[in-house]
Protein backbone atom coordinates (compact mmCIF):
# COMPACT_ATOMS: atom_id res chain seq x y z
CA UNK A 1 0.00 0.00 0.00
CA UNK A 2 1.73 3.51 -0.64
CA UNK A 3 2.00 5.92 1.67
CA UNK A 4 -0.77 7.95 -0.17
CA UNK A 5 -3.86 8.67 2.43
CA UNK A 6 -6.15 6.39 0.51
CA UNK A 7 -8.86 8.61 -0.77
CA UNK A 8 -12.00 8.37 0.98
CA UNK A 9 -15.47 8.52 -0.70
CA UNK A 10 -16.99 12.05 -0.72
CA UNK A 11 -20.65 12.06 0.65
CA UNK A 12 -22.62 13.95 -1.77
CA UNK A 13 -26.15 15.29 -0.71
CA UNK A 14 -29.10 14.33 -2.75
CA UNK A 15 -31.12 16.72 -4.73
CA UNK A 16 -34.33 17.82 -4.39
CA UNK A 17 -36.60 16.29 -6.76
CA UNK A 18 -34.29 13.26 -7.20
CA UNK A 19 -36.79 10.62 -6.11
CA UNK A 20 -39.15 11.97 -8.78
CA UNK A 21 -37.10 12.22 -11.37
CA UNK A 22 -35.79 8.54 -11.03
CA UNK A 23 -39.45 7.62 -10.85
CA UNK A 24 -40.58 9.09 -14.17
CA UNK A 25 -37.01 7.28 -15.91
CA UNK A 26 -38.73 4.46 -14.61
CA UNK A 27 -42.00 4.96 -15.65
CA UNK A 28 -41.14 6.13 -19.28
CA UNK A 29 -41.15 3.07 -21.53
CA UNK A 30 -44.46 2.29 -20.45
CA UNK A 31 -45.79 5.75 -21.31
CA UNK A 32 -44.18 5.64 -24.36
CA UNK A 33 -45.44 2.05 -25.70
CA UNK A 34 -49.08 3.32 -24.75
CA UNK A 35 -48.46 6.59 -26.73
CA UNK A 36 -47.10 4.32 -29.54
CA UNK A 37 -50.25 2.52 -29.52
CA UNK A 38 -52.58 5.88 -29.68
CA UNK A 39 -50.87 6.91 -32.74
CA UNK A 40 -50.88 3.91 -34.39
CA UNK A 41 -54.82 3.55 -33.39
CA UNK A 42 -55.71 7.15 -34.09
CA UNK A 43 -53.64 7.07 -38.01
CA UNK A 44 -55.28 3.75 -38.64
CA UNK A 45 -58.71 5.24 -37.97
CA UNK A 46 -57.96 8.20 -39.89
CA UNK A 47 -56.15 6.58 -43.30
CA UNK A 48 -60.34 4.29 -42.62
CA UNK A 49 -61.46 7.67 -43.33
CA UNK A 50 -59.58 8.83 -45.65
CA UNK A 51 -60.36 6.11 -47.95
CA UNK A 52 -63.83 5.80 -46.95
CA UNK A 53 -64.19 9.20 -48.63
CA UNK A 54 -62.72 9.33 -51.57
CA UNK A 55 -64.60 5.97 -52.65
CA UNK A 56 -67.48 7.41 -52.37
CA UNK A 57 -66.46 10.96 -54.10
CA UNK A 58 -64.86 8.67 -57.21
CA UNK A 59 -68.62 7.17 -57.06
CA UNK A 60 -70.56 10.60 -56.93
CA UNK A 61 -68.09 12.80 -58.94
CA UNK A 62 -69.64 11.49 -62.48
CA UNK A 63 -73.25 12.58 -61.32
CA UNK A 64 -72.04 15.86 -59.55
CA UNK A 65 -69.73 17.07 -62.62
CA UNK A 66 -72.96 16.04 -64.80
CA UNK A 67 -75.79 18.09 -62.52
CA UNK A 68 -73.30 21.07 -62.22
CA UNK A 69 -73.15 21.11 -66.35
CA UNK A 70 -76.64 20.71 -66.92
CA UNK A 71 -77.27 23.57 -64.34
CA UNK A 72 -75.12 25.59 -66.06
CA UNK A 73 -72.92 25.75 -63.18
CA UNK A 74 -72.99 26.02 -59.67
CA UNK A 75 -75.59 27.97 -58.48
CA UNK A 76 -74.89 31.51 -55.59
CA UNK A 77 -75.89 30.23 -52.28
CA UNK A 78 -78.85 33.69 -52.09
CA UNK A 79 -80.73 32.28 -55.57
CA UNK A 80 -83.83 31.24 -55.10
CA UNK A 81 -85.18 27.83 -55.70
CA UNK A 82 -88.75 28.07 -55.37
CA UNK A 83 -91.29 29.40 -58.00
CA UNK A 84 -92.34 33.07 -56.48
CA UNK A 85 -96.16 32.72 -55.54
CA UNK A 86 -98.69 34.26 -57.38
CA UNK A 87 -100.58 37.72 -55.80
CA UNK A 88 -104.24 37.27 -56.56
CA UNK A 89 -105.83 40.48 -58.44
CA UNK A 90 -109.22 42.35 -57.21
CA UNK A 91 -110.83 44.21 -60.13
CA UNK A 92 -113.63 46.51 -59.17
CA UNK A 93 -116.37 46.17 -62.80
CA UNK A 94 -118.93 48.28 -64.07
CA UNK A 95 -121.51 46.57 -61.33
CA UNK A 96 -119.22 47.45 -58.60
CA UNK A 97 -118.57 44.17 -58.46
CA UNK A 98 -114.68 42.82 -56.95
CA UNK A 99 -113.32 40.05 -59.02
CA UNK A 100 -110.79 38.38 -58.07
CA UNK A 101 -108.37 36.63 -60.30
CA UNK A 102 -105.83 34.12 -58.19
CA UNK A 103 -103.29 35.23 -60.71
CA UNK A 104 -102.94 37.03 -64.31
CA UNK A 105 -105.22 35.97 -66.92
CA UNK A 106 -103.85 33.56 -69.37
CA UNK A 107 -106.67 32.59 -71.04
CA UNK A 108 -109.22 35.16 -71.76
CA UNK A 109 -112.42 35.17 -74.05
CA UNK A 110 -114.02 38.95 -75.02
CA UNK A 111 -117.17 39.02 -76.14
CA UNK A 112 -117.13 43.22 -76.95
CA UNK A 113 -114.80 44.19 -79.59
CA UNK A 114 -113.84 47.31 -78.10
CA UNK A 115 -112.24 45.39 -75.18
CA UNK A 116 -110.95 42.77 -77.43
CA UNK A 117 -109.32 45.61 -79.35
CA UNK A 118 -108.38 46.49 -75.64
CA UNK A 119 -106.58 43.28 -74.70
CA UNK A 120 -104.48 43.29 -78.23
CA UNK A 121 -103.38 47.30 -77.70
CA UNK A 122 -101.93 45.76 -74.13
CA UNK A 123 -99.76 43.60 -76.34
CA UNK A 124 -101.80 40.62 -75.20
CA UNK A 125 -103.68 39.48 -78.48
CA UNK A 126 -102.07 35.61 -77.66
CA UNK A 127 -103.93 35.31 -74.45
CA UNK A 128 -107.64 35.45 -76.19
CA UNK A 129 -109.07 31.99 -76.85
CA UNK A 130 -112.39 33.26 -78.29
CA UNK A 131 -114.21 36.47 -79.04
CA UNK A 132 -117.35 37.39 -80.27
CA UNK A 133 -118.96 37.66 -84.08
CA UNK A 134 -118.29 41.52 -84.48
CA UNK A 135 -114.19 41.76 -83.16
CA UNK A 136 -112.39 42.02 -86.77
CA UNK A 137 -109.40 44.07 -85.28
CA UNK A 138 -106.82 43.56 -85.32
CA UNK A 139 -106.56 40.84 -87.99
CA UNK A 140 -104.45 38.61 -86.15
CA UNK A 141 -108.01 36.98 -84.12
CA UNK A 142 -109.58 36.16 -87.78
CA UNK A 143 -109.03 32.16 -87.13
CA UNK A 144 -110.41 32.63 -83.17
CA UNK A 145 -113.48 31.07 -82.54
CA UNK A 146 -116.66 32.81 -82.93
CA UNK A 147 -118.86 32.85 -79.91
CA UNK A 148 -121.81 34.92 -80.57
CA UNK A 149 -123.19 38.17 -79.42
CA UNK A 150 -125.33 40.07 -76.79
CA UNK A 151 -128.66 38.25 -77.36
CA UNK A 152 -126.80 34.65 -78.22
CA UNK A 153 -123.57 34.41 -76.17
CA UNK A 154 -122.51 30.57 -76.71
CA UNK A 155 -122.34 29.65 -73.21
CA UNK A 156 -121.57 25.76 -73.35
CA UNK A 157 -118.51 26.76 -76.03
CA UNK A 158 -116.98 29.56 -73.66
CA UNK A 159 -117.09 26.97 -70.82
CA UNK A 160 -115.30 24.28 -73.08
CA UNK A 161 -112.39 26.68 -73.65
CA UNK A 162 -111.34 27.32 -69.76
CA UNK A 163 -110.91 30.85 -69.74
CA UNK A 164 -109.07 32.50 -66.63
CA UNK A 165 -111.76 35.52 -67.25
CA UNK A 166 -114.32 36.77 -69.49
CA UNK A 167 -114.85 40.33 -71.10
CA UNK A 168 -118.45 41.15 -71.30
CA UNK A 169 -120.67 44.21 -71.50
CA UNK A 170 -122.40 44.98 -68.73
CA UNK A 171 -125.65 44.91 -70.43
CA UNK A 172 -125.02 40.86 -71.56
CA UNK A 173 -127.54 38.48 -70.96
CA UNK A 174 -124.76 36.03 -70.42
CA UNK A 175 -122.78 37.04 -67.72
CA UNK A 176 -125.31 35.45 -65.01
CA UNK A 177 -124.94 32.12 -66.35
CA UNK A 178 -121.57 32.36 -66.84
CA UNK A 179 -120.77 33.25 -63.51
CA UNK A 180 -123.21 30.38 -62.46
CA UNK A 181 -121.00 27.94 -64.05
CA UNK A 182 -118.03 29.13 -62.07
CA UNK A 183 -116.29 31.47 -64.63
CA UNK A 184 -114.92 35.16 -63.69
CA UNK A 185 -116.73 37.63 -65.81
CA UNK A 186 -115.54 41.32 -65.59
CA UNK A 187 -118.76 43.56 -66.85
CA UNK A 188 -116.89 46.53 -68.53
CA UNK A 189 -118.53 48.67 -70.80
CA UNK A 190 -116.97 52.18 -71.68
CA UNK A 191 -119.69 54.85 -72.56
CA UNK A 192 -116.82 58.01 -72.85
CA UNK A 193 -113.31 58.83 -72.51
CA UNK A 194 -113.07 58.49 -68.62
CA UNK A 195 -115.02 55.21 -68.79
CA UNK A 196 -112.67 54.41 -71.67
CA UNK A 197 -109.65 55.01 -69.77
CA UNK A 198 -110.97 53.09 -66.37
CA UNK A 199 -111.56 50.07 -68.84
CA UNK A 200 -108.41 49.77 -70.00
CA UNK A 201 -106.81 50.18 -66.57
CA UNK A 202 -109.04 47.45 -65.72
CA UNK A 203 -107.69 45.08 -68.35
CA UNK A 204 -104.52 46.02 -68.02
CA UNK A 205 -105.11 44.75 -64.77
CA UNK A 206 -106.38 41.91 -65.11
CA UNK A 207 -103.20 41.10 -67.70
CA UNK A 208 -101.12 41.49 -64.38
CA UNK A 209 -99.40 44.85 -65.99
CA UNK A 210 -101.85 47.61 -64.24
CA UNK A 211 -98.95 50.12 -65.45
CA UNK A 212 -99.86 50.05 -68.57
CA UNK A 213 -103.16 51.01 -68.95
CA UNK A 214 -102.36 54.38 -67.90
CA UNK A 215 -99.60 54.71 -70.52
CA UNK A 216 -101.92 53.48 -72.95
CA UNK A 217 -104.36 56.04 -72.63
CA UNK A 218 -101.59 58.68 -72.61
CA UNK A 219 -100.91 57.64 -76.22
CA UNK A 220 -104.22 57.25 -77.06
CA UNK A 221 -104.96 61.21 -75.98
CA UNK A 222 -101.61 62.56 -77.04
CA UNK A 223 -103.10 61.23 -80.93
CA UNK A 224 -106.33 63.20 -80.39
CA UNK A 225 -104.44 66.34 -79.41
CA UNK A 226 -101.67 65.58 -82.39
CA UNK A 227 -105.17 65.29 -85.07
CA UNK A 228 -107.73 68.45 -83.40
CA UNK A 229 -104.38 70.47 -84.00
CA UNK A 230 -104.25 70.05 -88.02
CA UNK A 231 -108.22 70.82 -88.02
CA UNK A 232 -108.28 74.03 -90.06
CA UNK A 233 -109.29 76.97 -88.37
CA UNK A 234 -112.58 77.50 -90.67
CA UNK A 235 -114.05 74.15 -89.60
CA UNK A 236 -113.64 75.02 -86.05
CA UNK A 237 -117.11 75.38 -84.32
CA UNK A 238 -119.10 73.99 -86.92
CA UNK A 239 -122.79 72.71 -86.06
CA UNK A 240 -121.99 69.04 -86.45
CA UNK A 241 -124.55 65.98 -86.76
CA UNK A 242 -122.80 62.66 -86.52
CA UNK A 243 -125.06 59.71 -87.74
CA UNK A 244 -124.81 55.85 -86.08
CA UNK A 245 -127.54 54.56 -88.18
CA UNK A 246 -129.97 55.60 -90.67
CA UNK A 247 -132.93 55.61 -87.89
CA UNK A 248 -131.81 57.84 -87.31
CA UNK A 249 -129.83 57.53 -84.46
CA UNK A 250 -127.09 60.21 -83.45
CA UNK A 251 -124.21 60.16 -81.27
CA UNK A 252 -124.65 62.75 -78.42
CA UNK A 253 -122.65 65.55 -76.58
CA UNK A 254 -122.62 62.84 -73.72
CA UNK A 255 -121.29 59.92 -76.10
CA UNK A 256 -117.73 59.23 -76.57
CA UNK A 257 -118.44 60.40 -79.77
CA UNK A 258 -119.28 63.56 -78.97
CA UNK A 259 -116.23 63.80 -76.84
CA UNK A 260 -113.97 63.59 -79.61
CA UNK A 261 -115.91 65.86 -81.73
CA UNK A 262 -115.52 68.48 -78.79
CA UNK A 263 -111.66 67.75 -79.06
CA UNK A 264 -111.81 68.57 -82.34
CA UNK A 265 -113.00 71.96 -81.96
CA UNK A 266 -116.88 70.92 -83.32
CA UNK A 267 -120.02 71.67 -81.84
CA UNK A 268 -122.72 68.57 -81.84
CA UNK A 269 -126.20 69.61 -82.54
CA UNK A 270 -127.72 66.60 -80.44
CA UNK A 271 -127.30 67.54 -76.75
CA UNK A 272 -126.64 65.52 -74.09
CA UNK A 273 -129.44 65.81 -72.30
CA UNK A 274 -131.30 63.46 -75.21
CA UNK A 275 -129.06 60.46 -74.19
CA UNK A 276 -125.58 59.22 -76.04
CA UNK A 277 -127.30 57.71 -78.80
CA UNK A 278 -130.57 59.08 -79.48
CA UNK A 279 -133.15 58.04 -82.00
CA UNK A 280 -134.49 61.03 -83.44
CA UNK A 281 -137.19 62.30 -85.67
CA UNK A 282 -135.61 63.24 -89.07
CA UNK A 283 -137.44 67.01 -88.88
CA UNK A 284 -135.21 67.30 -85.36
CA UNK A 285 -132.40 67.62 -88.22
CA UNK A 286 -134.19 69.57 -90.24
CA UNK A 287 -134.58 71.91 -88.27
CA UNK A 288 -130.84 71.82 -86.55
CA UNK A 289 -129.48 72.93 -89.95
CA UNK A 290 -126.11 71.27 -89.31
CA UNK A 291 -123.07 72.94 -91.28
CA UNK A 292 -121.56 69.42 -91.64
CA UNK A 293 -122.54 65.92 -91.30
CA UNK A 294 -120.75 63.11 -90.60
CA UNK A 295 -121.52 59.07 -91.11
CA UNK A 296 -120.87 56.04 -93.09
CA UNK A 297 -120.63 56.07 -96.58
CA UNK A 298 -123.78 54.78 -97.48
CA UNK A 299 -125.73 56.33 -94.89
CA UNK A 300 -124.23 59.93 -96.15
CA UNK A 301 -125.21 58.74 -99.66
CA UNK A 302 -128.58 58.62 -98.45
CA UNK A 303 -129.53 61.69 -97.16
CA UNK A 304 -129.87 63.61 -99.44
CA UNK A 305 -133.07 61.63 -100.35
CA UNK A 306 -134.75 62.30 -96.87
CA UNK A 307 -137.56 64.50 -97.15
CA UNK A 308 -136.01 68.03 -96.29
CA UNK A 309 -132.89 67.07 -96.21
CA UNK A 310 -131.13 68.02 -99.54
CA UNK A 311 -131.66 71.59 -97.89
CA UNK A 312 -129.40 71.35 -94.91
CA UNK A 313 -126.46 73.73 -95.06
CA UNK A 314 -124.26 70.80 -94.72
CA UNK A 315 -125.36 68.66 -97.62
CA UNK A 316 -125.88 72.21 -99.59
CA UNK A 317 -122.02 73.43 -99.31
CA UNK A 318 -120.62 69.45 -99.63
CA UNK A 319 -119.45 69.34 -96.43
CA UNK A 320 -119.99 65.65 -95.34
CA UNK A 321 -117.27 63.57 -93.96
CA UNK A 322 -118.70 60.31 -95.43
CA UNK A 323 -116.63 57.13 -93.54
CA UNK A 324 -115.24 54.07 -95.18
CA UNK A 325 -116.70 51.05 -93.37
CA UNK A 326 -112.61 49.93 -92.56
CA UNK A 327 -112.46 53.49 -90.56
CA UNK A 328 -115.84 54.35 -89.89
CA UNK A 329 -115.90 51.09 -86.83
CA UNK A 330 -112.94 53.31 -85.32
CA UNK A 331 -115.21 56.25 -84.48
CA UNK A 332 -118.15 53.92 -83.31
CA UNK A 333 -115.85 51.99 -80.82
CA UNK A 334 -115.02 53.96 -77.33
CA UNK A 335 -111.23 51.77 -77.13
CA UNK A 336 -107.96 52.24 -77.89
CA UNK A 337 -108.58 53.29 -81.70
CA UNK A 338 -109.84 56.45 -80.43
CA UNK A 339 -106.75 58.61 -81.44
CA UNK A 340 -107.29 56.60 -84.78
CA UNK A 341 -110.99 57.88 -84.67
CA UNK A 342 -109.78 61.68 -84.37
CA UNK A 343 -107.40 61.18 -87.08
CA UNK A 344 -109.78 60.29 -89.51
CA UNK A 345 -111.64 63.44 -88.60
CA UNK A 346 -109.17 65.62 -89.05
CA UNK A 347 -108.35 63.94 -92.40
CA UNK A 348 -111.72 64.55 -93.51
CA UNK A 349 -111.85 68.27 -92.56
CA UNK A 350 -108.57 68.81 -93.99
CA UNK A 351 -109.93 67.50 -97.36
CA UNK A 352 -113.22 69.89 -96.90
CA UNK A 353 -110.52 72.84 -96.35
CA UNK A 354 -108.68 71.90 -99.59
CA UNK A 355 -111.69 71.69 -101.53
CA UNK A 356 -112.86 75.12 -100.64
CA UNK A 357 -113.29 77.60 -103.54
């Protein structure tokens, strides 16, 4: 043994925490074998998954690709998918009646021609179905069926043809029956140019476009004002008789007629106070000594073999506006050809003027 002091062990004081940390050295392979096994459970569950889901999007991506095509792509997630839901209509008529239409008419039957001429100057001449024997404007409802007239409406034929509504006058015999059968009937019948505008709001209505009755109207009037200013200034005030029918009836002050003779700048010698469409005794005319006269062709042709009436200041001078049938149904109609009804006025006293010695 040297003589070295053998070396003795130093004592070294224990940590704090020692006992713990030993215990977690010894505790770590079996926390890390159980982690090992999470993983590997939790990745196998997930790769399940994975392939669970793109199966099926291999399987639906033919049909998907092929909806989005025919759908013209996909769609923003605001558009709508439903069909928007009718708003039923309420129509007050000429009875004061409210008719109620669940939505606009699509099928429609007139049996007036004014309001048939009404439904085709609302750009809506494809919706009639039928109309009665006298509508011949415009030409496009010549192959429509026929359906009769005031005194012989064809009730059994309008019923067979399913119309949303039906235009009638007010003073048809059929509308009663009609209505009894379950059709809508809207009783309009324009007597002058207010009444002629409220009828075509009405329609326009009932066409689901209530806008544009009112701008009908405005065209309508803006052609009257357009034709009484080319009437020459020495036909203005002339004592006018306007002749219907060779009865003879007369159109009124209180007619449409009369309106747009007024517009014109011509005084009617049938006042209102006799009714729109009076018959009259041929002396009444006589004696009225109109300055011009205005009618069909063949009734103007005719007067001057009426007792008296080769005299009358009118037929005297040659001033008669006598009408071509084609034309003369414009003045006799209270619709939307009124404009076209002034026009052929004016045309007439224009001639007169130019004739003048």
């Amino acid at each position: 043994m040297s003589g070295t002091p053998a070396r003795l062990p130093v004592a070294v004081a224990p940590r704090a925490g020692a006992g713990a940390v030993r215990a977690c050295l010894l505790v770590s392979p079996r926390a890390s074998l159980l982690v090992s096994l999470l993983v590997s459970l939790l990745v196998s569950l997930l790769v399940s998954l994975l392939v669970s889901l793109l199966v099926s999007l291999r399987a639906s991506l033919p049909g998907l690709l092929l909806g989005l095509l025919l759908a013209g792509g996909p769609r923003p997630a605001s558009a709508a998918t439903t069909e928007p839901v009718a708003t039923p209509i309420t129509i007050v008529d000429d009875r004061g009646r409210s008719v109620v239409l669940p939505a606009p008419a699509r099928r429609i039957v007139s049996l007036l021609p004014s309001l048939t001429e009404t439904v085709c100057a609302l750009d809506a001449c494809e919706r009639l179905v039928g109309v009665d024997r006298s509508s011949n404007w415009p030409a496009s409802i010549a192959a429509l069926p026929r359906l009769g007239g005031l005194e012989d409406t064809q009730i059994e034929r309008i019923v067979a043809l399913r119309p949303d509504v039906v235009l009638a006058a007010s003073s048809s015999r059929a509308i009663e029956r009609l209505e009894s059968l379950g059709l809508r009937v809207l009783a309009l019948e324009p007597k002058g140019f207010e009444d002629t505008r409220r009828v075509l709001r009405a329609v326009a209505q009932a066409l689901g476009r209530p806008q544009d009755g009112d701008a009908l109207w405005a065209r309508i009037d803006a052609r009257i004002a357009v034709a009484a200013a080319r009437v020459p200034g020495s036909m203005r005030g002339l004592r006018t008789y306007f002749e219907v029918s060779e009865a003879p009836h007369a159109a009124s002050e209180g007619s449409f007629v009369g309106e747009t003779l007024a517009r014109l700048g011509l005084r009617n010698v049938v006042p209102a106070s006799l009714g729109p469409f009076p018959q009259l005794n041929p002396e009444f005319i006589v004696r009225a000594a109109p300055e011009l006269v205005i009618g069909s062709a063949r009734n103007v042709a005719a007067m001057p073999g009426r007792p008296g009436w080769a005299a009358l200041p009118a037929l005297r001078d040659r001033r008669a506006c006598a009408i071509e049938p084609a034309r003369y149904e414009a003045l006799v109609r209270p619709g939307p050809r009124l404009g076209e009804a002034a026009e052929t006025v004016a045309d007439c006293l224009v001639a007169l003027e130019a004739r003048r010695p």
